[in-house]
C-alpha atoms as a PDB file:
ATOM      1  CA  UNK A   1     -16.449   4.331  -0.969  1.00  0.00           C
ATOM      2  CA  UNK A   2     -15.949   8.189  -1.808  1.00  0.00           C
ATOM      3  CA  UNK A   3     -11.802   7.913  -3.473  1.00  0.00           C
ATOM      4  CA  UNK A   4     -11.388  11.366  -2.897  1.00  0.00           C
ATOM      5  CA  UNK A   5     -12.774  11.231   0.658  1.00  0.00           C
ATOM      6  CA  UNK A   6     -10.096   8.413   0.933  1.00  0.00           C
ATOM      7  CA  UNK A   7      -7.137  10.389  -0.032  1.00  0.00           C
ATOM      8  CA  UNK A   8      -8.321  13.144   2.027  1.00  0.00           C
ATOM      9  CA  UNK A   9      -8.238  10.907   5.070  1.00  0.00           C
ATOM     10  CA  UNK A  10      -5.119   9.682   3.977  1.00  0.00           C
ATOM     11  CA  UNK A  11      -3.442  13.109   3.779  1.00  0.00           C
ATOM     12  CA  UNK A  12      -4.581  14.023   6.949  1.00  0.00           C
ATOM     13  CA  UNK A  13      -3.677  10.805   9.045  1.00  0.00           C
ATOM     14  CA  UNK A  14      -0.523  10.780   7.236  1.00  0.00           C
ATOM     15  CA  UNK A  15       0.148  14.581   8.319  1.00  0.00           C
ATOM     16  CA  UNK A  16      -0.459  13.848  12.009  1.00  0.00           C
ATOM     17  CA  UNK A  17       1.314  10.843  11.485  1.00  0.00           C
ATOM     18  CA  UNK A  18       5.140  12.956  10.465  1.00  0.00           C
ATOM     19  CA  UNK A  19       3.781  15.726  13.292  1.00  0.00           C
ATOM     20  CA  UNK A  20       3.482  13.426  15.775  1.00  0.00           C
ATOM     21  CA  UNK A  21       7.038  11.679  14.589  1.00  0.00           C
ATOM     22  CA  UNK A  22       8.407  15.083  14.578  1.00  0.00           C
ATOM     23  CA  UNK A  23       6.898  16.290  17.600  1.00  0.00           C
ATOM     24  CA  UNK A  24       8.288  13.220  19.609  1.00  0.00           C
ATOM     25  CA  UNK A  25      11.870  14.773  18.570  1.00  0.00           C
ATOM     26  CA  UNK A  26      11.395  18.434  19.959  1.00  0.00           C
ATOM     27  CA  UNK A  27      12.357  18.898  23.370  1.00  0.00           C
ATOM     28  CA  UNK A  28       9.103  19.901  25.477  1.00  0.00           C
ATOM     29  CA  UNK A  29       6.721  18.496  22.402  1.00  0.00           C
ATOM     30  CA  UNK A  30       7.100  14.831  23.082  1.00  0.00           C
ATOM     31  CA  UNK A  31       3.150  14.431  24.406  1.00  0.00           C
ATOM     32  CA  UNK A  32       1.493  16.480  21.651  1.00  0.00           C
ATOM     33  CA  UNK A  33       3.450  14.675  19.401  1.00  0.00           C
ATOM     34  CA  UNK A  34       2.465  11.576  20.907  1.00  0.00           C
ATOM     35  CA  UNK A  35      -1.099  12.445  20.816  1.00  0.00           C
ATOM     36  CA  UNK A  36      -0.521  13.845  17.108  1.00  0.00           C
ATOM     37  CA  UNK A  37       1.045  10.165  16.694  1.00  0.00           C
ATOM     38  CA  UNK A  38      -1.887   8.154  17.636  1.00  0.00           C
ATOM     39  CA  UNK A  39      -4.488   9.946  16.087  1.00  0.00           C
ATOM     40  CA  UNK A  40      -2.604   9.825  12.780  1.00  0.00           C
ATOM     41  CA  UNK A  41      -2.260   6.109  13.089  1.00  0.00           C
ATOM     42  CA  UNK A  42      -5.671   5.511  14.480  1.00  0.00           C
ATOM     43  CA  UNK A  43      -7.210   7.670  11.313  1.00  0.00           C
ATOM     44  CA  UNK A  44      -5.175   5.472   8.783  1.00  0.00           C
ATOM     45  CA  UNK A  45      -6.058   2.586  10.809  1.00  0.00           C
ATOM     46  CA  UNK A  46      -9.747   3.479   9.877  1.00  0.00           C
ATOM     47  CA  UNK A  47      -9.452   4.183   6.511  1.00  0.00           C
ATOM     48  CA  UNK A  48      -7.612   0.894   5.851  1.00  0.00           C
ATOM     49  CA  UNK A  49      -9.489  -0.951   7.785  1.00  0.00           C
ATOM     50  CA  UNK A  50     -12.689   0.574   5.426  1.00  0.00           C
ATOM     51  CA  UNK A  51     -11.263   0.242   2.431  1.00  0.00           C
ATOM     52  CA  UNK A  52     -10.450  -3.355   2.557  1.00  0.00           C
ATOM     53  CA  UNK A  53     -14.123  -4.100   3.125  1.00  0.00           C
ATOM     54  CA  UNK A  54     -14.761  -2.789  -0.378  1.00  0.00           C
ATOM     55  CA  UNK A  55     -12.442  -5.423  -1.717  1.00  0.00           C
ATOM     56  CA  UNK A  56     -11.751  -3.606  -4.879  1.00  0.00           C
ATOM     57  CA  UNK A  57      -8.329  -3.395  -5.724  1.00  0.00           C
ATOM     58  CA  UNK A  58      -8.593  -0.213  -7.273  1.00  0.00           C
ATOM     59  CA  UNK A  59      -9.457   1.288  -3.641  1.00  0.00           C
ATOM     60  CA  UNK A  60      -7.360  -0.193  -1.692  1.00  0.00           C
ATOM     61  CA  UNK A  61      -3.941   0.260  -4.216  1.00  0.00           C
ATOM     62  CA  UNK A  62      -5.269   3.645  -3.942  1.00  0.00           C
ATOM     63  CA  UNK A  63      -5.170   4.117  -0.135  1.00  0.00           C
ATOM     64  CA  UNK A  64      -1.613   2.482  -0.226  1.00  0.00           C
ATOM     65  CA  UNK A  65      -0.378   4.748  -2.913  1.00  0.00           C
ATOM     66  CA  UNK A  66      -1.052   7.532  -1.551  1.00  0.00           C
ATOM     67  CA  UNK A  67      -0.101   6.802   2.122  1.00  0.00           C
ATOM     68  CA  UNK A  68       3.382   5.881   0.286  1.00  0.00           C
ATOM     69  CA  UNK A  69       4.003   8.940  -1.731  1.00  0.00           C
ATOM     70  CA  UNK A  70       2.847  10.784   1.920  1.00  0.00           C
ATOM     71  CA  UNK A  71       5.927   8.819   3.760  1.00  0.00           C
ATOM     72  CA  UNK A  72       7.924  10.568   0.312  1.00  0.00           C
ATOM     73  CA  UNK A  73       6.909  13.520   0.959  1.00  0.00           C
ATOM     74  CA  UNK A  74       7.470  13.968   4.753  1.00  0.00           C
ATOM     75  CA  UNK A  75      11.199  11.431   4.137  1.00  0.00           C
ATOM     76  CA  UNK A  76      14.318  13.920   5.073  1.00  0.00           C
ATOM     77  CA  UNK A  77      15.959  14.351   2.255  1.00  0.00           C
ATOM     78  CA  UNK A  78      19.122  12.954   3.757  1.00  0.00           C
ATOM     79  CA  UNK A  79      17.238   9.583   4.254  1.00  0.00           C
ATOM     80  CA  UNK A  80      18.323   8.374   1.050  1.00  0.00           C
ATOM     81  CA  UNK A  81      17.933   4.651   1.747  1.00  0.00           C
ATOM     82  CA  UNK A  82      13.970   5.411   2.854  1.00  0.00           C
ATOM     83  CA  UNK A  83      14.002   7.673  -0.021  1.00  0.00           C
ATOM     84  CA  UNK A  84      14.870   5.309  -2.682  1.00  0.00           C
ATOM     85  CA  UNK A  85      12.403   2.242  -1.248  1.00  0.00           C
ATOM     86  CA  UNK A  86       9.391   4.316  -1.390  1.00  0.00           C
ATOM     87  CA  UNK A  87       9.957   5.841  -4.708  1.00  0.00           C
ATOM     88  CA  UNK A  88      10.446   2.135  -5.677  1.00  0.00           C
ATOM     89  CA  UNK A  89       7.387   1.305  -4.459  1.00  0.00           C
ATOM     90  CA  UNK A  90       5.547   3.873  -5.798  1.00  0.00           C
ATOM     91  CA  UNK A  91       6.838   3.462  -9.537  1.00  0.00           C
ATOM     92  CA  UNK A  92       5.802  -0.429  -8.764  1.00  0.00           C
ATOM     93  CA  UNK A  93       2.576   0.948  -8.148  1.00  0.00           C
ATOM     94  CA  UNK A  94       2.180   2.851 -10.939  1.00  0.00           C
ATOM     95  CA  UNK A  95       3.106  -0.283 -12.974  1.00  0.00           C
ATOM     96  CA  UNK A  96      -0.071  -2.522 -11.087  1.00  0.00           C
ATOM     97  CA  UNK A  97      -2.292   0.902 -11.618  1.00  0.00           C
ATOM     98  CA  UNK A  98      -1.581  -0.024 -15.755  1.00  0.00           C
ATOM     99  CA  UNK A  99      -2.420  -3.740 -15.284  1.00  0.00           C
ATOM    100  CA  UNK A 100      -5.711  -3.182 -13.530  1.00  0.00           C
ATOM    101  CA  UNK A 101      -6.385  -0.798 -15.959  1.00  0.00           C
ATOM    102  CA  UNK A 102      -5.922  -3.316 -18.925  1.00  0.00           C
ATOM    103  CA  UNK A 103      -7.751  -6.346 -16.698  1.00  0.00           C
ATOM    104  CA  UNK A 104     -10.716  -5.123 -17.923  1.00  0.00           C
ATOM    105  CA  UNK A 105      -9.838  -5.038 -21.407  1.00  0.00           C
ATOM    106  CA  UNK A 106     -10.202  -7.527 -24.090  1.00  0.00           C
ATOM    107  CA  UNK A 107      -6.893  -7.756 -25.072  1.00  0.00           C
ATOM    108  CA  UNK A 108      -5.961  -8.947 -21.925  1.00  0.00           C
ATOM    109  CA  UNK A 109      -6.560 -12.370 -22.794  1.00  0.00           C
ATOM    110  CA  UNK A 110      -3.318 -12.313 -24.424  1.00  0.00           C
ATOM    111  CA  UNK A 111      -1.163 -12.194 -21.447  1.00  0.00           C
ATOM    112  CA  UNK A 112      -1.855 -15.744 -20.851  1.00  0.00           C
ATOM    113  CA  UNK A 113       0.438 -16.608 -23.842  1.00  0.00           C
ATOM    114  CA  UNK A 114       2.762 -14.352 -23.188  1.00  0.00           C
ATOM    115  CA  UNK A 115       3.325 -15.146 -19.551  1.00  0.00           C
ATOM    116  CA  UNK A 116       5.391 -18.198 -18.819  1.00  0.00           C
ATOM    117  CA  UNK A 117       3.277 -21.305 -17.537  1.00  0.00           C
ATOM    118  CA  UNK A 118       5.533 -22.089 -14.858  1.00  0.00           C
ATOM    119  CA  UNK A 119       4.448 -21.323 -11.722  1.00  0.00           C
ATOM    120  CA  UNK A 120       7.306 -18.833 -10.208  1.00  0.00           C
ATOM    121  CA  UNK A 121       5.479 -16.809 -12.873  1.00  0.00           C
ATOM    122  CA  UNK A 122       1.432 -17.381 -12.045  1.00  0.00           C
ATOM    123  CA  UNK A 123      -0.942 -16.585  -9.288  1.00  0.00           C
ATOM    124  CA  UNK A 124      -3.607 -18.703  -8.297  1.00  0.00           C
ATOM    125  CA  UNK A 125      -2.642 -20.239 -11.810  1.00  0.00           C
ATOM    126  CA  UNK A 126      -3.023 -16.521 -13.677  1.00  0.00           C
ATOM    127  CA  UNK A 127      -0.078 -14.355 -15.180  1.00  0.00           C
ATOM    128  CA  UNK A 128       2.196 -12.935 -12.368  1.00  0.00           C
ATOM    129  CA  UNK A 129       1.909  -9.744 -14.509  1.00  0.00           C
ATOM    130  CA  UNK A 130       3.275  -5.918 -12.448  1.00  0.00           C
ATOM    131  CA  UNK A 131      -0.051  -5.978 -10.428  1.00  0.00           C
ATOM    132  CA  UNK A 132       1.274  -9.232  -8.295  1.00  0.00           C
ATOM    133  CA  UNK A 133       4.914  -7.837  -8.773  1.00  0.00           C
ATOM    134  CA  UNK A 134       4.075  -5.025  -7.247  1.00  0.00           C
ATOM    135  CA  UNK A 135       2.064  -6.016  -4.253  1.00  0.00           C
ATOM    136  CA  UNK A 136       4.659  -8.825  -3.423  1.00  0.00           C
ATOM    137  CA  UNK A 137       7.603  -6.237  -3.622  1.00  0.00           C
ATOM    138  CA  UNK A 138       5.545  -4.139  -1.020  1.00  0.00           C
ATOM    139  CA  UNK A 139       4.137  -7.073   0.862  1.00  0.00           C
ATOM    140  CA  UNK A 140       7.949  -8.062   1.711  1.00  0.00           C
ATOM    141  CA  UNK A 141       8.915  -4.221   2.520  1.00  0.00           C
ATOM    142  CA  UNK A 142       5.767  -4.429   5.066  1.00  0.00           C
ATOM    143  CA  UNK A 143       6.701  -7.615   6.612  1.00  0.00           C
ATOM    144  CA  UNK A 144      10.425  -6.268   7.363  1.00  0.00           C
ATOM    145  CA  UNK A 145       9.250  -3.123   9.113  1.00  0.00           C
ATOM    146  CA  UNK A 146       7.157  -5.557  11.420  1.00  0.00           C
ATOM    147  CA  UNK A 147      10.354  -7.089  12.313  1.00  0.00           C
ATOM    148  CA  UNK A 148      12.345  -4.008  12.964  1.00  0.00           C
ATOM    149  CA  UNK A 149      13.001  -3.893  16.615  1.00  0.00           C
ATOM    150  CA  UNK A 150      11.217  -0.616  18.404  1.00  0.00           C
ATOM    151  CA  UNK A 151       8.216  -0.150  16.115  1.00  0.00           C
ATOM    152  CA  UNK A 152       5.436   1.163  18.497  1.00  0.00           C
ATOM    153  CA  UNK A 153       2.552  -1.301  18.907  1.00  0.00           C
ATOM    154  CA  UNK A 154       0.038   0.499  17.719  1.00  0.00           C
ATOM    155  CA  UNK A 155       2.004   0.884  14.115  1.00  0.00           C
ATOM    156  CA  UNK A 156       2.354  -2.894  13.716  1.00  0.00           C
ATOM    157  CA  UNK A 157      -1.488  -2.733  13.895  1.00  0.00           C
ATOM    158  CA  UNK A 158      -1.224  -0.476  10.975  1.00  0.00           C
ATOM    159  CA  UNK A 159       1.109  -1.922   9.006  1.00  0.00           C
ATOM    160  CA  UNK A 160      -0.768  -5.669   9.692  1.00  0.00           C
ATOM    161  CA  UNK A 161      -3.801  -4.052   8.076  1.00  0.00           C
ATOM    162  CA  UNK A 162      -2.067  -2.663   4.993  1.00  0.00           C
ATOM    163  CA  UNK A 163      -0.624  -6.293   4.446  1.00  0.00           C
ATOM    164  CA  UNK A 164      -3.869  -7.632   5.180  1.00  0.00           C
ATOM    165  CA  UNK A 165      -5.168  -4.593   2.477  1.00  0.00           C
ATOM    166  CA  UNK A 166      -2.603  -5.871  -0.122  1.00  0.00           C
ATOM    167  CA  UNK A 167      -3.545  -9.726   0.179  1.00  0.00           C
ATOM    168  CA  UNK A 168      -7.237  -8.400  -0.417  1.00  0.00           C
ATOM    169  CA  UNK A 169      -6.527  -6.641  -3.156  1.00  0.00           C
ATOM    170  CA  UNK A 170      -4.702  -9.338  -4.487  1.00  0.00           C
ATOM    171  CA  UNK A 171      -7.701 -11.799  -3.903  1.00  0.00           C
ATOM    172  CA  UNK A 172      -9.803  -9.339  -5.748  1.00  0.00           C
ATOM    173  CA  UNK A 173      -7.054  -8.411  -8.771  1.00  0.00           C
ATOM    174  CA  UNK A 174      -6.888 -12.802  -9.109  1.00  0.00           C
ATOM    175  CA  UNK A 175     -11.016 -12.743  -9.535  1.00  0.00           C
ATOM    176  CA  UNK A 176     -10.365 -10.090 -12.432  1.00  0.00           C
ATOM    177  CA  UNK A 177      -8.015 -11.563 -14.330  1.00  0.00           C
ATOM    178  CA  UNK A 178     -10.045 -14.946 -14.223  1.00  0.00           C
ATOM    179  CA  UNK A 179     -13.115 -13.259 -15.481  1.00  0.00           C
ATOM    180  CA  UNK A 180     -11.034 -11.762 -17.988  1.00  0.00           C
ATOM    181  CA  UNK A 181      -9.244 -14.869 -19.431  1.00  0.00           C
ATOM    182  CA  UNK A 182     -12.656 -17.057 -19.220  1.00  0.00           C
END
């Protein structure tokens, strides 16, 4: 998969996306920000739904990331609670873009001694280092916007696939640490 193809997908789903939301507000606007709306979701939709059959983790931290520092971008800045969960999880993800980096490393054996054994601190038996810290963090945000009441059907199908993207990435994060502490 092209990465910068990705991102530019991303950046233009996630621009119809905050139309569409904004169009939806504007008296006389409400259908072409509907349509806006669904072809924004539908785009991410695809590009989530494509990047998770790579299985990389790279790719599909990628799409996430940058759908997230999108939803920054476009927040009000009065929205400070919004404001201050997405920059969250974007430092998080800066934090798992370092670990996957230094997966592949040699030194990385080390973080098996340095990680407690117990399990509240391993994955699949592997250190619960800020790759897994930050895709739980995010995996929890996810699941509580699917239970806010009101969130059109057709962005629960979104926001299923970008949990579904994070437990694949996961998957494929847990098969890189294992080849790198074999």
């Amino acid at each position: 998969m092209d990465l910068a193809g990705l991102v530019n997908n991303i950046l233009e789903a996630t621009t119809n996306i905050d139309a569409g939301r904004k169009g939806f507000a504007t008296r006389g606007m409400a259908e072409e920000g509907r349509l806006s709306y669904e072809k924004g979701i539908s785009e991410a939709l695809a590009v989530f739904k494509e990047s998770q059959t790579t299985s990389d983790p790279q790719t599909l931290i990628l799409a996430e990331y940058t759908f997230l520092t999108q939803e920054l971008e476009f927040c009000h800045e009065t929205d400070k609670n919004t404001r201050n969960s997405l920059t969250k999880a974007i430092q998080s993800f800066d934090d798992a873009f370092l670990a996957l980096k230094s997966v592949d490393e040699s030194c990385y054996k080390i973080s098996d001694n340095i990680f407690p054994h117990n399990s509240d601190y391993r994955v699949g038996g592997f250190p619960k280092d800020s790759f897994h810290v930050a895709l739980g963090s995010h995996k929890t945000r996810i699941k509580n916007m699917l239970r806010t009441p009101g969130v059109d059907h057709i962005e629960k199908s979104l926001l299923e696939q970008r949990l579904s993207n994070l437990s694949t990435a996961q998957g494929g994060y847990v098969e890189k640490q294992k080849k790198a502490l074999s």
